[in-house]
Protein backbone atom coordinates (compact mmCIF):
# COMPACT_ATOMS: atom_id res chain seq x y z
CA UNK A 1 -8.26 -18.28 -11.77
CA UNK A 2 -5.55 -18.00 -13.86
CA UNK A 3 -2.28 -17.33 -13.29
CA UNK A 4 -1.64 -13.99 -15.49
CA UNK A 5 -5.38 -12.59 -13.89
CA UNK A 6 -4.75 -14.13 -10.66
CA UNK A 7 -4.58 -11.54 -7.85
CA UNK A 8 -1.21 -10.16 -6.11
CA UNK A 9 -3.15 -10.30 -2.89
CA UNK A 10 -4.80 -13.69 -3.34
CA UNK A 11 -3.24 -14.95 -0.33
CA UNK A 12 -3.66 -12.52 2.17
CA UNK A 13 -6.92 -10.76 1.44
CA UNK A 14 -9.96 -11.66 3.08
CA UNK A 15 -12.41 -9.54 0.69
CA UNK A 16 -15.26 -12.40 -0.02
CA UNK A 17 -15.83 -10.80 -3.79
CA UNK A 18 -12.65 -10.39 -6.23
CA UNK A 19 -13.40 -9.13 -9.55
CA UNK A 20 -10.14 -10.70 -10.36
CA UNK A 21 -11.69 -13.89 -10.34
CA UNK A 22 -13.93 -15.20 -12.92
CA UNK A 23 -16.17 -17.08 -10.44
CA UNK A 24 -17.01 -13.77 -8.42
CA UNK A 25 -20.55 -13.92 -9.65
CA UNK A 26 -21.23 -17.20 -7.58
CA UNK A 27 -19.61 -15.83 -4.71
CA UNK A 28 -21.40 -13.95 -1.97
CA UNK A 29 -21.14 -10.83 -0.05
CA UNK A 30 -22.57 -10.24 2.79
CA UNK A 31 -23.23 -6.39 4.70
CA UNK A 32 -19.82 -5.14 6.58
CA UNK A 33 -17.35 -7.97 5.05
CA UNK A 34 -14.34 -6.01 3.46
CA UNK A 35 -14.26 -4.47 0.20
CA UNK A 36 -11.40 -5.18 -2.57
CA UNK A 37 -9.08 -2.70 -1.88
CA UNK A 38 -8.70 -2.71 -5.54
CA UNK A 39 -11.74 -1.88 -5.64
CA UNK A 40 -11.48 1.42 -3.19
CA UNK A 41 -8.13 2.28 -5.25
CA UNK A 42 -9.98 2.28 -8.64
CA UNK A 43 -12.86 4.54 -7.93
CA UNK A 44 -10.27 7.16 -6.18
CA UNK A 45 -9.19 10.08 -8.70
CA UNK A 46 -6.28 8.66 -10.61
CA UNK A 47 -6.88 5.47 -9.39
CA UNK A 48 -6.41 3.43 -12.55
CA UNK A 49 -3.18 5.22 -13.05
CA UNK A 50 -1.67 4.28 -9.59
CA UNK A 51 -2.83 0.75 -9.59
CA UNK A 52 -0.78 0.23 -13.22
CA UNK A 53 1.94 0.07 -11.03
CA UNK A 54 0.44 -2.82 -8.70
CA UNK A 55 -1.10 -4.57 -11.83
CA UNK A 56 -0.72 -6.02 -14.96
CA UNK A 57 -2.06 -4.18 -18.03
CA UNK A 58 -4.64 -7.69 -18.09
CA UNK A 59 -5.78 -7.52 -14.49
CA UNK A 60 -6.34 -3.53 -15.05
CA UNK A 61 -8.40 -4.17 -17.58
CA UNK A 62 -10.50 -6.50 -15.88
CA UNK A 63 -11.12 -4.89 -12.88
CA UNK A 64 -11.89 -2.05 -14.46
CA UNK A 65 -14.64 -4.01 -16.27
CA UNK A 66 -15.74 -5.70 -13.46
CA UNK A 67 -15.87 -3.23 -10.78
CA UNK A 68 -18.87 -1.75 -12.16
CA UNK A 69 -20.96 -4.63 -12.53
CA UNK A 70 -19.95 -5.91 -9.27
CA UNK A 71 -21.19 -2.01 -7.53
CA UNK A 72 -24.56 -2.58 -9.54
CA UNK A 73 -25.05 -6.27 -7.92
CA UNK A 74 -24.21 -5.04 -4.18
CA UNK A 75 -25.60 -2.09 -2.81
CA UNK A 76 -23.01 -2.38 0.49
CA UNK A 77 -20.47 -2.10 -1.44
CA UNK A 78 -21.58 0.66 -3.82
CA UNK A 79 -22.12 2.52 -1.26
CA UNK A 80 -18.81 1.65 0.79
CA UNK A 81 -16.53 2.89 -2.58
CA UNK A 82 -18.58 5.88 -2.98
CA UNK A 83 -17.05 6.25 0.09
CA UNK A 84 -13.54 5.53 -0.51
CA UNK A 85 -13.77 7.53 -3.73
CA UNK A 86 -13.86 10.64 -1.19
CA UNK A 87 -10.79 9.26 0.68
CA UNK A 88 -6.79 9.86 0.18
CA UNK A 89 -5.01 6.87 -1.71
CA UNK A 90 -3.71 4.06 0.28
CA UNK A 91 -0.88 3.54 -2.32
CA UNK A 92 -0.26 7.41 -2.15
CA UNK A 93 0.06 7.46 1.69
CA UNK A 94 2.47 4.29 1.59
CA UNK A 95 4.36 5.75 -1.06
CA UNK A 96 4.93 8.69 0.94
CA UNK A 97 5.43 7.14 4.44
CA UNK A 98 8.26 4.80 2.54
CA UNK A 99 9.89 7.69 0.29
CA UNK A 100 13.73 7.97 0.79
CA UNK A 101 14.89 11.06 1.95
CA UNK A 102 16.73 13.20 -0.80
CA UNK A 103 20.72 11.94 -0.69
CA UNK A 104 22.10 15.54 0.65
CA UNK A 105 20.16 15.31 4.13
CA UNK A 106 20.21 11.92 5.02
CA UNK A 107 22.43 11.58 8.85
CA UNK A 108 25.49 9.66 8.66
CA UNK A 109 25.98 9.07 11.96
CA UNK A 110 23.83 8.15 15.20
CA UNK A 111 24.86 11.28 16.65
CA UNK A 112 23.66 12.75 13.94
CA UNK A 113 20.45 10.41 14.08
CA UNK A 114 19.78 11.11 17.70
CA UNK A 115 21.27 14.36 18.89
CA UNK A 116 19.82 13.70 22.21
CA UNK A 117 21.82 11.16 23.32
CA UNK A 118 25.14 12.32 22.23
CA UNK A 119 25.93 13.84 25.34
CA UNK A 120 29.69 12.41 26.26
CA UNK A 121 29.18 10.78 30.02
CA UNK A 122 25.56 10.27 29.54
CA UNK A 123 25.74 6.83 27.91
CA UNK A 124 26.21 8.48 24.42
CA UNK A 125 26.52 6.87 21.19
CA UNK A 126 29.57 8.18 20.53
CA UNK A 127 31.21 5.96 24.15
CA UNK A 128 29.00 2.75 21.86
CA UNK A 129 32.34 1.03 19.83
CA UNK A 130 31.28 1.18 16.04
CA UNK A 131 28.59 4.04 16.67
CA UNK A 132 30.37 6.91 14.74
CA UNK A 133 29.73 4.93 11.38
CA UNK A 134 26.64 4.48 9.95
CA UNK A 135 26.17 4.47 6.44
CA UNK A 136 25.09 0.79 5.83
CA UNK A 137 22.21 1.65 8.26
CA UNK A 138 20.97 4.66 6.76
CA UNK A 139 21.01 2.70 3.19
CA UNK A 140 19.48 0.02 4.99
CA UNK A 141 16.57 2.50 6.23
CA UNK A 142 16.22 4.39 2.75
């Protein structure tokens, strides 16, 4: 494979057939192994568009060639991205779980963080030396 086609997750996905790879024909699949999440992203509505930003214009292109001919040789996994088609995005849901919060209403202090505990006598962050400033941990956390 070469390097510009290669695929971002070449070392940590276990999906048996990449349509990154120019060899995938000789490769096999076999009934319940996991699907190219590539794959599942590109059949979703607006995949293509979301994936631009996890792939180069090259490796868009060829998965978006490949994909099909890869659902026409396995019926498993036809019928597991018909599937995923129907399903949220899994970039969208990331995205969203990892969105900063707008500037104006992050907390600036672990009081703030955690009203519960800012009880004084109870243990509270503000008796904690250096827990009434905490703007390099709310950065941190953005």
């Amino acid at each position: 494979m070469s390097t510009c086609t290669r695929c971002p997750r070449f070392d940590s996905c276990s999906a048996n057939i990449c349509p990154l790879d120019p060899k995938w024909p000789l490769a096999q699949h076999v009934q319940g192994e996991r699907v190219c999440s590539f794959m599942a992203e590109l059949v979703k509505p607006g995949g293509s568009a979301r994936l631009a930003g996890s792939l180069s214009p090259e490796q868009l292109a060829i998965l978006t060639r490949e994909c099909p001919k890869v659902e026409l040789r396995w019926g498993d996994i036809r019928t597991r991205l018909k599937a995923s088609a129907k399903t949220g995005s899994r970039i969208d849901n990331a995205r969203a779980r990892f969105r900063p919060t707008p500037q104006g209403n992050q907390p600036t202090t672990l009081a703030e963080i955690f009203p519960e505990h800012s009880a004084p006598g109870t243990g509270a962050l503000s008796e904690v030396p250096g827990a009434s400033g905490v703007d390099a941990l709310v950065e941190d956390a953005g």
